[in-house]
PDB file of N, CA and C in Angstrom:
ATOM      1  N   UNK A   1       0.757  18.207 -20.002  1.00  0.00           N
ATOM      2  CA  UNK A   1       1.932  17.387 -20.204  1.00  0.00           C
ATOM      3  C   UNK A   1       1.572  15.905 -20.176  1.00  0.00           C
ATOM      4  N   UNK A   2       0.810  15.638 -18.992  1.00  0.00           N
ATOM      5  CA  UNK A   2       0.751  13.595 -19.112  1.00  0.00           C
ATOM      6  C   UNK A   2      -0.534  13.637 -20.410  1.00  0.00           C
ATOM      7  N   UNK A   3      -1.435  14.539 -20.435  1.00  0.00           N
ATOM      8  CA  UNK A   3      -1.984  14.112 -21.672  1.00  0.00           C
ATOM      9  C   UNK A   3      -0.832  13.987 -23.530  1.00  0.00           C
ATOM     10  N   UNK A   4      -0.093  14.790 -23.037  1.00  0.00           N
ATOM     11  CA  UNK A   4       0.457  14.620 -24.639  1.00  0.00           C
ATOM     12  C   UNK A   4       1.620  12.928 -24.381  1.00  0.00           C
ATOM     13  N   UNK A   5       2.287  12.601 -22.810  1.00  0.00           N
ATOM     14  CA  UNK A   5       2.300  11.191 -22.333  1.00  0.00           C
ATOM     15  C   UNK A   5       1.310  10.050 -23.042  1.00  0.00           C
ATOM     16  N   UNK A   6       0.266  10.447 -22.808  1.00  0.00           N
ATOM     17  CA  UNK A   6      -1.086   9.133 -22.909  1.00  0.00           C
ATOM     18  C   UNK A   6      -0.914   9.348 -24.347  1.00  0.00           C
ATOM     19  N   UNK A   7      -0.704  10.179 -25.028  1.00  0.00           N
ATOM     20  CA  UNK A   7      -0.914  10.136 -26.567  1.00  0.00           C
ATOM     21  C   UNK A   7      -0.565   9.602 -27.389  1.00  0.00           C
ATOM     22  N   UNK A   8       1.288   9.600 -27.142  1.00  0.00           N
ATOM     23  CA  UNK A   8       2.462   8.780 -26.999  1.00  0.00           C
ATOM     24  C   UNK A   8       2.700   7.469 -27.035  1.00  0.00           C
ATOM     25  N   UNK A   9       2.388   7.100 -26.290  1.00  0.00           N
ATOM     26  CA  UNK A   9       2.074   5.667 -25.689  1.00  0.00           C
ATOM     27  C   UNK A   9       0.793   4.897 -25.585  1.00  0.00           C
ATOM     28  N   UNK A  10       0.467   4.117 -26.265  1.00  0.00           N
ATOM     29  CA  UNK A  10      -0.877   3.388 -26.802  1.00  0.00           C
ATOM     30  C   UNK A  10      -0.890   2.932 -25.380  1.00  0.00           C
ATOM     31  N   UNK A  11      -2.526   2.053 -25.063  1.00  0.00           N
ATOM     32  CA  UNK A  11      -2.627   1.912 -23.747  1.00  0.00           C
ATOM     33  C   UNK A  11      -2.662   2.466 -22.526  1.00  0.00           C
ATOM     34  N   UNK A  12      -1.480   3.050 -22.472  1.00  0.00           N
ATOM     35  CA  UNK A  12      -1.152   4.021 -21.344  1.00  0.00           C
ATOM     36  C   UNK A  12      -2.745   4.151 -20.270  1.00  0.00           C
ATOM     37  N   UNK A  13      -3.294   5.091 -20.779  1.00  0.00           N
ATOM     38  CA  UNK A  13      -4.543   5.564 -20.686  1.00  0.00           C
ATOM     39  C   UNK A  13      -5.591   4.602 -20.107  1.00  0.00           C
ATOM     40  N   UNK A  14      -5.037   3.662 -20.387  1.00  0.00           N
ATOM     41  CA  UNK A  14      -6.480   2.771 -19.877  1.00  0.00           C
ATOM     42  C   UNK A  14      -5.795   1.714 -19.134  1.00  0.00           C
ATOM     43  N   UNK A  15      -4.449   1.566 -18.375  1.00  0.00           N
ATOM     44  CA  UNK A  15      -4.081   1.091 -17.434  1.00  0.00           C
ATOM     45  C   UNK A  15      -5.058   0.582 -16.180  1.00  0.00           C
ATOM     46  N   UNK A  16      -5.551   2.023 -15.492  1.00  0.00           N
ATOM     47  CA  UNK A  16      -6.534   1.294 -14.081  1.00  0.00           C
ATOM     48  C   UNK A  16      -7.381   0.671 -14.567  1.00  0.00           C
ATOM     49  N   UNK A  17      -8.144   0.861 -15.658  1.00  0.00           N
ATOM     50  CA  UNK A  17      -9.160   0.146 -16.160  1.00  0.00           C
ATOM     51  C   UNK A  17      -9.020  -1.418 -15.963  1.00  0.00           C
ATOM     52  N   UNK A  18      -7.683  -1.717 -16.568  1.00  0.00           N
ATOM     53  CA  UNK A  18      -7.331  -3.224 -16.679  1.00  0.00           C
ATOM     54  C   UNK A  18      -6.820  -3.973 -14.816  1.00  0.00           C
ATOM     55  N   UNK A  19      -6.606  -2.721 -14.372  1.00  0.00           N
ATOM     56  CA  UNK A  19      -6.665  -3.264 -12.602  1.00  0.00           C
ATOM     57  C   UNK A  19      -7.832  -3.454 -12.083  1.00  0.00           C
ATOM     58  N   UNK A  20      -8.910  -2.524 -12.226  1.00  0.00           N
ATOM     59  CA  UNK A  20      -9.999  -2.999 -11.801  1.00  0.00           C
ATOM     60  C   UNK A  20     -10.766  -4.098 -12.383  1.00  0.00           C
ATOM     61  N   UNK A  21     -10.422  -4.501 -13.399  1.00  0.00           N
ATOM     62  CA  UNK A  21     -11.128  -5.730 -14.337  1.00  0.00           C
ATOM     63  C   UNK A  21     -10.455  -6.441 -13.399  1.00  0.00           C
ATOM     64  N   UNK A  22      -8.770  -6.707 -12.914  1.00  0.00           N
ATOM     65  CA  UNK A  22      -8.078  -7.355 -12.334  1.00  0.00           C
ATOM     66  C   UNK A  22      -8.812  -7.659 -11.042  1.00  0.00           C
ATOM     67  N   UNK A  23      -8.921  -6.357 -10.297  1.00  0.00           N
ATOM     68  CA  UNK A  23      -9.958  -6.667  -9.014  1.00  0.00           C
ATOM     69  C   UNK A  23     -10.787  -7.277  -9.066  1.00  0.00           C
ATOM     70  N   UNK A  24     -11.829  -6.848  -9.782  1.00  0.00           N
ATOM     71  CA  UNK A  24     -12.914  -7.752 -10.174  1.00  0.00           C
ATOM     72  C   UNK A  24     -13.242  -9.007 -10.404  1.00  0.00           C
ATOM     73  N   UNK A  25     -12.041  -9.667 -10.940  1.00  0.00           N
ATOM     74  CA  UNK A  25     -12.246 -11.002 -11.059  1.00  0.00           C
ATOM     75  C   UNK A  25     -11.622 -11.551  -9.980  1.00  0.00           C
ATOM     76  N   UNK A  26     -10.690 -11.081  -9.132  1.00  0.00           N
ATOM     77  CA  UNK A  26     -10.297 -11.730  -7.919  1.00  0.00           C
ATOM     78  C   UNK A  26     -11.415 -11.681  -7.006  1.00  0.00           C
ATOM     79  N   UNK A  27     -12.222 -10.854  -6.916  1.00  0.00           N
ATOM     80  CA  UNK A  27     -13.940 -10.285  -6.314  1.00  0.00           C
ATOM     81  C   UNK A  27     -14.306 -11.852  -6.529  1.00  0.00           C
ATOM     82  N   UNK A  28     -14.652 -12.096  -7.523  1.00  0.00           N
ATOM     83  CA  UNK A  28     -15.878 -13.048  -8.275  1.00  0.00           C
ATOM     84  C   UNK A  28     -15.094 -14.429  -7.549  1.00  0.00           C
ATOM     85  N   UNK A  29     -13.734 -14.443  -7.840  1.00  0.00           N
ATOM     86  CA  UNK A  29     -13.153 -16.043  -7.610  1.00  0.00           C
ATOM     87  C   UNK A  29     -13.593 -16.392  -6.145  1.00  0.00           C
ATOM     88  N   UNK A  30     -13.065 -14.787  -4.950  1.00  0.00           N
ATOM     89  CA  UNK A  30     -13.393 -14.767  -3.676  1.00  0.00           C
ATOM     90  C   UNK A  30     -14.556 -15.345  -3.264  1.00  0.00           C
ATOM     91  N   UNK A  31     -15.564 -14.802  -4.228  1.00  0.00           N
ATOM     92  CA  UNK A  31     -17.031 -14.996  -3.670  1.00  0.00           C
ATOM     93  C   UNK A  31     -17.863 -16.652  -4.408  1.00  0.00           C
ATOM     94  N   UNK A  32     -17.475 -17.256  -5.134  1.00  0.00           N
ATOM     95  CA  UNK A  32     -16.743 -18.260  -5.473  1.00  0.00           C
ATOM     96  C   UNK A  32     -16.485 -19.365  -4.330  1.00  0.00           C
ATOM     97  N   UNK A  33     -15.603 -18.810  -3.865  1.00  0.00           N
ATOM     98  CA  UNK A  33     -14.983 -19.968  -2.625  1.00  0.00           C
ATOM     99  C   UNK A  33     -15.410 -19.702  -1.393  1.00  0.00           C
ATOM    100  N   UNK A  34     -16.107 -18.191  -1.020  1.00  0.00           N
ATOM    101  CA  UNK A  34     -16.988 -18.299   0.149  1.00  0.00           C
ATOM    102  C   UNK A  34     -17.921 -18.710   0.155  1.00  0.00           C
ATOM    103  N   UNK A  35     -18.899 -18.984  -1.105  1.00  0.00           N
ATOM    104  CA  UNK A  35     -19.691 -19.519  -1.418  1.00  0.00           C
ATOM    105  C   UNK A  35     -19.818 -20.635  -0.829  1.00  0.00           C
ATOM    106  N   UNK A  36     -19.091 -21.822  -0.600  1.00  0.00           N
ATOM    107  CA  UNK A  36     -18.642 -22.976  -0.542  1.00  0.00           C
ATOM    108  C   UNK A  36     -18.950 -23.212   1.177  1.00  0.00           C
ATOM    109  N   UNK A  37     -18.877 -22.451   1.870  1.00  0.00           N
ATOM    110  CA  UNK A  37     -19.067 -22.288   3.146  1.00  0.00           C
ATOM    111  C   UNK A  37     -20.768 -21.694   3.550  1.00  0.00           C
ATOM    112  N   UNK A  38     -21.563 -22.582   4.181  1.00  0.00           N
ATOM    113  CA  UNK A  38     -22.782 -22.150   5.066  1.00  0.00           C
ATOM    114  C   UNK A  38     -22.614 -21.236   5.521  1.00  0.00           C
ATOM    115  N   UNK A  39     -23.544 -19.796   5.758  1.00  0.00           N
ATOM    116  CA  UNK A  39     -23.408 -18.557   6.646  1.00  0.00           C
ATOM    117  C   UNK A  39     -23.254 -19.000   8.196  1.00  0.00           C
ATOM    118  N   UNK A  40     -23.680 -19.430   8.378  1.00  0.00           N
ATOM    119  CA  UNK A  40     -23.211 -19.834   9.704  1.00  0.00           C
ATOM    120  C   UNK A  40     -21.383 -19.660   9.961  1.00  0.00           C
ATOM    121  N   UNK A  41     -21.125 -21.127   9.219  1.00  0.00           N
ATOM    122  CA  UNK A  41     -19.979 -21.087   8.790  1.00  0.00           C
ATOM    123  C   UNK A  41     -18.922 -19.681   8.513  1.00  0.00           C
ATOM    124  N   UNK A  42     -19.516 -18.834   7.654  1.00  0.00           N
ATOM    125  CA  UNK A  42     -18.955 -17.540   7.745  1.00  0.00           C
ATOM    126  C   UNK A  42     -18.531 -17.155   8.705  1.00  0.00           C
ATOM    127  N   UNK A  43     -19.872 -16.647   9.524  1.00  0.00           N
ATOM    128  CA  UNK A  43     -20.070 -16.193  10.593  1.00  0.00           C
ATOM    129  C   UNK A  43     -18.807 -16.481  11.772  1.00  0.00           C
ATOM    130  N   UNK A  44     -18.849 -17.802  12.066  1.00  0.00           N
ATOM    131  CA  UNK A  44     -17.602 -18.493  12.798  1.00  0.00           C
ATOM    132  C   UNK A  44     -16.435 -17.912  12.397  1.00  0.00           C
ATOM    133  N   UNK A  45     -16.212 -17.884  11.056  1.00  0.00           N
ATOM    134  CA  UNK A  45     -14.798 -17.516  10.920  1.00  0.00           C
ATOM    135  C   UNK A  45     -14.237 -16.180  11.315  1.00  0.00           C
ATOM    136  N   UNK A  46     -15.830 -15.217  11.148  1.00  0.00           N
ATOM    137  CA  UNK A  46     -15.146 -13.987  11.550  1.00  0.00           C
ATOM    138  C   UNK A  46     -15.311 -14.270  13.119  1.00  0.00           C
ATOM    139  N   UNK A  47     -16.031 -14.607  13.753  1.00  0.00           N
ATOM    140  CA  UNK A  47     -15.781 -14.780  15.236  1.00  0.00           C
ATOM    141  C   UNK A  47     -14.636 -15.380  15.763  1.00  0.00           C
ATOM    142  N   UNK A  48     -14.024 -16.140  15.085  1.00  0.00           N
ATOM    143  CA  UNK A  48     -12.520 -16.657  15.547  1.00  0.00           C
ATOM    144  C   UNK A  48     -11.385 -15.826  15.316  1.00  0.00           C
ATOM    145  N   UNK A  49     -11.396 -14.712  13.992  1.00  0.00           N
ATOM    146  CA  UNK A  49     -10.572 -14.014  13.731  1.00  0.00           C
ATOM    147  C   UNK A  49     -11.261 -12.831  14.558  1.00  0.00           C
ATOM    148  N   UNK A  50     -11.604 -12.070  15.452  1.00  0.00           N
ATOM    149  CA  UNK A  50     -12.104 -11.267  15.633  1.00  0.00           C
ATOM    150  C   UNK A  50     -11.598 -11.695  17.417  1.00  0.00           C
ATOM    151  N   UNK A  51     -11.994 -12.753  17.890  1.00  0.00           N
ATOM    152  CA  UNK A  51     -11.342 -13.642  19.058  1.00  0.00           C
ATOM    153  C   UNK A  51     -10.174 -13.226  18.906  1.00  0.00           C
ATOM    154  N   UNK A  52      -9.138 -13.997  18.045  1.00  0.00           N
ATOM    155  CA  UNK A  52      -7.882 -13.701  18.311  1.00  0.00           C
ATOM    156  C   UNK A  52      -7.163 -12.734  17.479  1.00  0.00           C
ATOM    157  N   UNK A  53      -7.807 -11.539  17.101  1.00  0.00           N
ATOM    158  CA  UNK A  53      -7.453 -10.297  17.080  1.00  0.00           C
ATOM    159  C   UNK A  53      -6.506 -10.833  15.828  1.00  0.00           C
ATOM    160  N   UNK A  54      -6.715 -11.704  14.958  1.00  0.00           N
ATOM    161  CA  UNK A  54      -5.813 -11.544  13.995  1.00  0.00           C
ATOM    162  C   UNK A  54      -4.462 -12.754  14.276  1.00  0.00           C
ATOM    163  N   UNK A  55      -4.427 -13.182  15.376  1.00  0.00           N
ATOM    164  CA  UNK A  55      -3.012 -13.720  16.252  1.00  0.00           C
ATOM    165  C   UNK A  55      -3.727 -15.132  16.247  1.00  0.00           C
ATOM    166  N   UNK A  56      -3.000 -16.412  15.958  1.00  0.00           N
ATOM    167  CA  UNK A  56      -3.834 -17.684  15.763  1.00  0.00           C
ATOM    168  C   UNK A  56      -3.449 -18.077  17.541  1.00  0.00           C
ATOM    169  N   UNK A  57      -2.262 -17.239  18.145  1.00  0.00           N
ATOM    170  CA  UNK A  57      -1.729 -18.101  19.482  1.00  0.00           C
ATOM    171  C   UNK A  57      -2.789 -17.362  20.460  1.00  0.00           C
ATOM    172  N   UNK A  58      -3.779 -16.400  19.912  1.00  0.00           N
ATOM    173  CA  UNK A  58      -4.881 -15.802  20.737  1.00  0.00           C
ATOM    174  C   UNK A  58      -5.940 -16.790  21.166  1.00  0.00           C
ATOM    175  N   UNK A  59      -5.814 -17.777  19.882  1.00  0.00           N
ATOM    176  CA  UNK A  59      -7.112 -18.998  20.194  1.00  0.00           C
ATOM    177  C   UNK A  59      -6.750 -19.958  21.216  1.00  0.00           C
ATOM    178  N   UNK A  60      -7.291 -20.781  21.415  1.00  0.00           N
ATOM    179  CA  UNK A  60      -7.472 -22.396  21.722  1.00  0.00           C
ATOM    180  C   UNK A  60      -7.074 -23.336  20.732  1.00  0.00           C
ATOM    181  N   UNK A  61      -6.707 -23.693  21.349  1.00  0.00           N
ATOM    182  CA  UNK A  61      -6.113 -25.120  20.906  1.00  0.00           C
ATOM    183  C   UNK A  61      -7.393 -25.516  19.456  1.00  0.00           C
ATOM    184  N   UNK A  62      -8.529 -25.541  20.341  1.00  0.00           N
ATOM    185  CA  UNK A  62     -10.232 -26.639  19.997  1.00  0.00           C
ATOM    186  C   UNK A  62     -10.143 -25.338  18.568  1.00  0.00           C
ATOM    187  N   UNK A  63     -10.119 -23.846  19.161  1.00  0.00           N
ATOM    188  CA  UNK A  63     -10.309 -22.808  18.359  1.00  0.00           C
ATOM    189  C   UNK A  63      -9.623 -22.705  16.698  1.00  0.00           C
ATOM    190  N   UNK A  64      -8.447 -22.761  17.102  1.00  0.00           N
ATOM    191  CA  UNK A  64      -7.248 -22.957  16.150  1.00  0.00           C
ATOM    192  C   UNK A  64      -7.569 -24.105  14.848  1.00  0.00           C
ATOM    193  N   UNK A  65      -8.009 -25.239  15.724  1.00  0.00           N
ATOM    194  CA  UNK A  65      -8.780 -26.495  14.676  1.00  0.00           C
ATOM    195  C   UNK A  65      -9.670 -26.039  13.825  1.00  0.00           C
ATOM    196  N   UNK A  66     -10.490 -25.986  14.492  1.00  0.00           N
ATOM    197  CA  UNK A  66     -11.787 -25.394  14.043  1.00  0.00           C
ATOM    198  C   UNK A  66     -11.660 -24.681  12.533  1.00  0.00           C
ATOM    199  N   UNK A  67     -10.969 -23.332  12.942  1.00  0.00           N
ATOM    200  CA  UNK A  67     -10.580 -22.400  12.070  1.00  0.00           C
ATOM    201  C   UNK A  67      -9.889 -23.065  10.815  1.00  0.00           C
ATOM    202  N   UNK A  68      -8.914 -24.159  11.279  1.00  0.00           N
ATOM    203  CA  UNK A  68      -8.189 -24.573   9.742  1.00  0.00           C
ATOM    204  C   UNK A  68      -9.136 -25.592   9.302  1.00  0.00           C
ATOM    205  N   UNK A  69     -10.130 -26.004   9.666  1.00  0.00           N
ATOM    206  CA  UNK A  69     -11.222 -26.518   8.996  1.00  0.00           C
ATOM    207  C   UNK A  69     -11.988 -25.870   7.953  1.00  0.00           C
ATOM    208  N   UNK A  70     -12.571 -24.813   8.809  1.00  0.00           N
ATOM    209  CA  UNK A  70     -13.737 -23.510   7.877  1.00  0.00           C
ATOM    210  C   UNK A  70     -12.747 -23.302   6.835  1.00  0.00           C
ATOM    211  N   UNK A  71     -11.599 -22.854   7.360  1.00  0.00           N
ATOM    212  CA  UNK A  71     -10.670 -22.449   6.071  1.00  0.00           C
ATOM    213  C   UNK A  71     -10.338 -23.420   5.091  1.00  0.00           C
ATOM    214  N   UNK A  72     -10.096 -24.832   5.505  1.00  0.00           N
ATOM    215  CA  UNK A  72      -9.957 -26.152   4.418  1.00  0.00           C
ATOM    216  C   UNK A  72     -11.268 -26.150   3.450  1.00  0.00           C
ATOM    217  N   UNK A  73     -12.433 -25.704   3.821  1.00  0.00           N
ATOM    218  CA  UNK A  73     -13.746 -26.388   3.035  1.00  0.00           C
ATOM    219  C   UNK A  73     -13.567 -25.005   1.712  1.00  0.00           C
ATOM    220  N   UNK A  74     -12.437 -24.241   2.364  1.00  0.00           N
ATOM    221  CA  UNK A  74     -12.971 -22.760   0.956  1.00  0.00           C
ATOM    222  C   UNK A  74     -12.134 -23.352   0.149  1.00  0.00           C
ATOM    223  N   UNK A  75     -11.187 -24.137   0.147  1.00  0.00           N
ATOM    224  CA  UNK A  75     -10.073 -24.311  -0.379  1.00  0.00           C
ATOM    225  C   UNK A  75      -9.101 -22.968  -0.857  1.00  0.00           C
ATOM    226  N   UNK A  76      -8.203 -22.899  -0.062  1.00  0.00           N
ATOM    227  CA  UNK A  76      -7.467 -21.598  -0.075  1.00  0.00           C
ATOM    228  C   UNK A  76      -6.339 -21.920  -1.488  1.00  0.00           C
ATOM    229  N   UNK A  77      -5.537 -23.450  -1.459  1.00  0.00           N
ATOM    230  CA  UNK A  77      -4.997 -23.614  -2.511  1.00  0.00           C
ATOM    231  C   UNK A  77      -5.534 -23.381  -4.153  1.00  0.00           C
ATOM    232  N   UNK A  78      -6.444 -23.627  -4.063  1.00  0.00           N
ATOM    233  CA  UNK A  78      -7.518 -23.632  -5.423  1.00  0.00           C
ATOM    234  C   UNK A  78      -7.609 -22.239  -5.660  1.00  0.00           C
ATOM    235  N   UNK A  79      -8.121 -21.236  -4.752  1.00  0.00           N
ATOM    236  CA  UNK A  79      -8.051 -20.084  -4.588  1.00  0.00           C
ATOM    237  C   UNK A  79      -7.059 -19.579  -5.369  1.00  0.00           C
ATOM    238  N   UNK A  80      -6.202 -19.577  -4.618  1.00  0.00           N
ATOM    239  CA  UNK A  80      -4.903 -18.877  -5.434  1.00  0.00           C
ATOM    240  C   UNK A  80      -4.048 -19.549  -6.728  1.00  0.00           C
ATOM    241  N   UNK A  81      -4.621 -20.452  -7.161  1.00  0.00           N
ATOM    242  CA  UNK A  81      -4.339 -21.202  -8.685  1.00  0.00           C
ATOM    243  C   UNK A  81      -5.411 -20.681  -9.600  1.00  0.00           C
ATOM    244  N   UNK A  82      -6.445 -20.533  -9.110  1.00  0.00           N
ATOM    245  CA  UNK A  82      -7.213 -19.532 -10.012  1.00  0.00           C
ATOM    246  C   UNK A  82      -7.137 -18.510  -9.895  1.00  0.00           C
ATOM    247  N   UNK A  83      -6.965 -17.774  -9.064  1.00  0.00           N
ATOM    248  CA  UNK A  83      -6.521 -16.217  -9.135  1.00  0.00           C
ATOM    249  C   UNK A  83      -4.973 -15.946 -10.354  1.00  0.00           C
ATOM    250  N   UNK A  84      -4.466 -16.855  -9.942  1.00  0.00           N
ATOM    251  CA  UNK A  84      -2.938 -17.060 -11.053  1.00  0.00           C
ATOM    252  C   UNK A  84      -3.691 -16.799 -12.407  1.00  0.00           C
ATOM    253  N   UNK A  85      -4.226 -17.914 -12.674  1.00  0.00           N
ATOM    254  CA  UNK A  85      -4.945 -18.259 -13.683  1.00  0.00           C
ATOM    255  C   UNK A  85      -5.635 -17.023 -14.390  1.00  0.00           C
ATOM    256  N   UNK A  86      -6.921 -16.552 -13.902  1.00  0.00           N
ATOM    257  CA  UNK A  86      -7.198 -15.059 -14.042  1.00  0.00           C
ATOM    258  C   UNK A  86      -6.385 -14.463 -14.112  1.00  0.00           C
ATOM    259  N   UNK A  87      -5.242 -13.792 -13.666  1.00  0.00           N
ATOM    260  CA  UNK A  87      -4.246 -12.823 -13.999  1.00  0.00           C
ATOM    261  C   UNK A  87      -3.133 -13.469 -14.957  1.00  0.00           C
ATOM    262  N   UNK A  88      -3.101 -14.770 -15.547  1.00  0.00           N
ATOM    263  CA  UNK A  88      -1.902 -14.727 -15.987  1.00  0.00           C
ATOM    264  C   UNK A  88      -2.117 -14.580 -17.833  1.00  0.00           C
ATOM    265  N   UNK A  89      -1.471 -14.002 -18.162  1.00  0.00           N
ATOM    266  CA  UNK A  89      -1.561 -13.912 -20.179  1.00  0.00           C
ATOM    267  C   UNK A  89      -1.404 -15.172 -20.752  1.00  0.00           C
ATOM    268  N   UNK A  90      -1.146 -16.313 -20.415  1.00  0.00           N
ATOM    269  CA  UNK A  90      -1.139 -17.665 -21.073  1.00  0.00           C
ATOM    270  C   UNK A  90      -2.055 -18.371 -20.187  1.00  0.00           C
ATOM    271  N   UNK A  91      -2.368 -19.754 -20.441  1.00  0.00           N
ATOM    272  CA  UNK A  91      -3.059 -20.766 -20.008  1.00  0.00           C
ATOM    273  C   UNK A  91      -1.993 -21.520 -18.894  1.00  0.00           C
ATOM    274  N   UNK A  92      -2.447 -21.600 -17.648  1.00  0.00           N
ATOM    275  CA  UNK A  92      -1.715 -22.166 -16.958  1.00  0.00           C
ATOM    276  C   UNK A  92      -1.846 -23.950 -16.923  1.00  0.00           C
ATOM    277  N   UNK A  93      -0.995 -24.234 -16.664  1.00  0.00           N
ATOM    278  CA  UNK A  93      -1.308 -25.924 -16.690  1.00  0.00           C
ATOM    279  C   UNK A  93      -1.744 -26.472 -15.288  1.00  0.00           C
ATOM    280  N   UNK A  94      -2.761 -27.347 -15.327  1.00  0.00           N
ATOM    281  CA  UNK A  94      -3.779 -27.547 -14.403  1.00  0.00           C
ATOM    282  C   UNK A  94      -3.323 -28.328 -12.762  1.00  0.00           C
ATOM    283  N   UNK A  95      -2.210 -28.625 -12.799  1.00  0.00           N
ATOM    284  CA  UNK A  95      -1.089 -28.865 -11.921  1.00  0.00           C
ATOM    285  C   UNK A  95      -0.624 -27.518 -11.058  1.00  0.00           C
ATOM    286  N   UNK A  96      -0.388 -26.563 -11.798  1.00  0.00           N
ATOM    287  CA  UNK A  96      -0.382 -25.210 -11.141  1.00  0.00           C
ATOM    288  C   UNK A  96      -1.754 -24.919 -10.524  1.00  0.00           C
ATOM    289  N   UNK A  97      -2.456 -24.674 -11.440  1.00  0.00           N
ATOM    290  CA  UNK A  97      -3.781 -24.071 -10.556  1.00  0.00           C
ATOM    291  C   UNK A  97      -4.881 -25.224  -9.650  1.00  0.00           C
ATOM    292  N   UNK A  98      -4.549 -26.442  -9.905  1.00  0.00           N
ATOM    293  CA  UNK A  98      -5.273 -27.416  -8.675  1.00  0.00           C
ATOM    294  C   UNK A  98      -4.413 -27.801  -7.912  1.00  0.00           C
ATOM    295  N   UNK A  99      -2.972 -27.988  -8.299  1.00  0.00           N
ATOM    296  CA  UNK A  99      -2.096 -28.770  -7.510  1.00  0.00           C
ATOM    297  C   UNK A  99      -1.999 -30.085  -8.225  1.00  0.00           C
ATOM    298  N   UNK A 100      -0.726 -30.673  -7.019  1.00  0.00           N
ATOM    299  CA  UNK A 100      -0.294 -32.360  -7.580  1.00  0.00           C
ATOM    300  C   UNK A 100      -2.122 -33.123  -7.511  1.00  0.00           C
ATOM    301  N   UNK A 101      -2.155 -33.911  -7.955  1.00  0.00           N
ATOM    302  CA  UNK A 101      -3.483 -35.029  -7.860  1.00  0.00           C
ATOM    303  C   UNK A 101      -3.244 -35.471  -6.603  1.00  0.00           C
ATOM    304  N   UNK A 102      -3.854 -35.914  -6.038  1.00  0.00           N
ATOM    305  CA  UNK A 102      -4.196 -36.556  -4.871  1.00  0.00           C
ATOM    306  C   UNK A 102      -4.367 -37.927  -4.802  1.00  0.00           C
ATOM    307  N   UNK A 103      -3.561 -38.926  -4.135  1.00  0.00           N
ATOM    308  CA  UNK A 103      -3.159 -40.041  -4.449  1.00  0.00           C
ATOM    309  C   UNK A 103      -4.139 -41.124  -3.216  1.00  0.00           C
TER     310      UNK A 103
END
């Protein structure tokens, strides 16, 4: 029955295909912006998330800093303007995926 479905309907059939391409390039952007961070650096971040179990009110004060630092140098905004970007069917305008300019 879903084969005479897929038959039907062009595409159909090769749906996950186009999710895992999807994964994949969110993979690449990820590794991308961890890049950007010294292993060391890594390292820290999972030791702070691993510290506070996931919970930022688990840290320190000094801890808490820290952490939105490591996390500032990946750039998390950029991150997710290119991930947009990668998934979206048109060209996004560069305001979306970097943000306002910086004054």
């Amino acid at each position: 029955m879903t084969e005479l479905v897929t038959r039907r309907i062009p595409g159909l059939r090769h749906i996950p295909v186009v999710r895992l391409v999807a994964i994949a390039e969110i993979v690449l952007v990820a590794h991308d912006h961890m890049a950007r961070l010294e292993p060391q650096e890594r390292r820290r971040i999972l030791q702070l998330v691993r510290i506070g179990r996931g919970r930022p009110q688990r840290l320190s004060e000094a801890q808490r800093e820290e952490l939105r630092e490591l996390l500032a140098k990946a750039e998390p905004r950029l991150f997710v303007g290119e991930v947009a970007e990668k998934l979206s069917p048109v060209k996004l305008p560069g305001r979306i995926v970097r943000g306002r300019p910086k004054r």
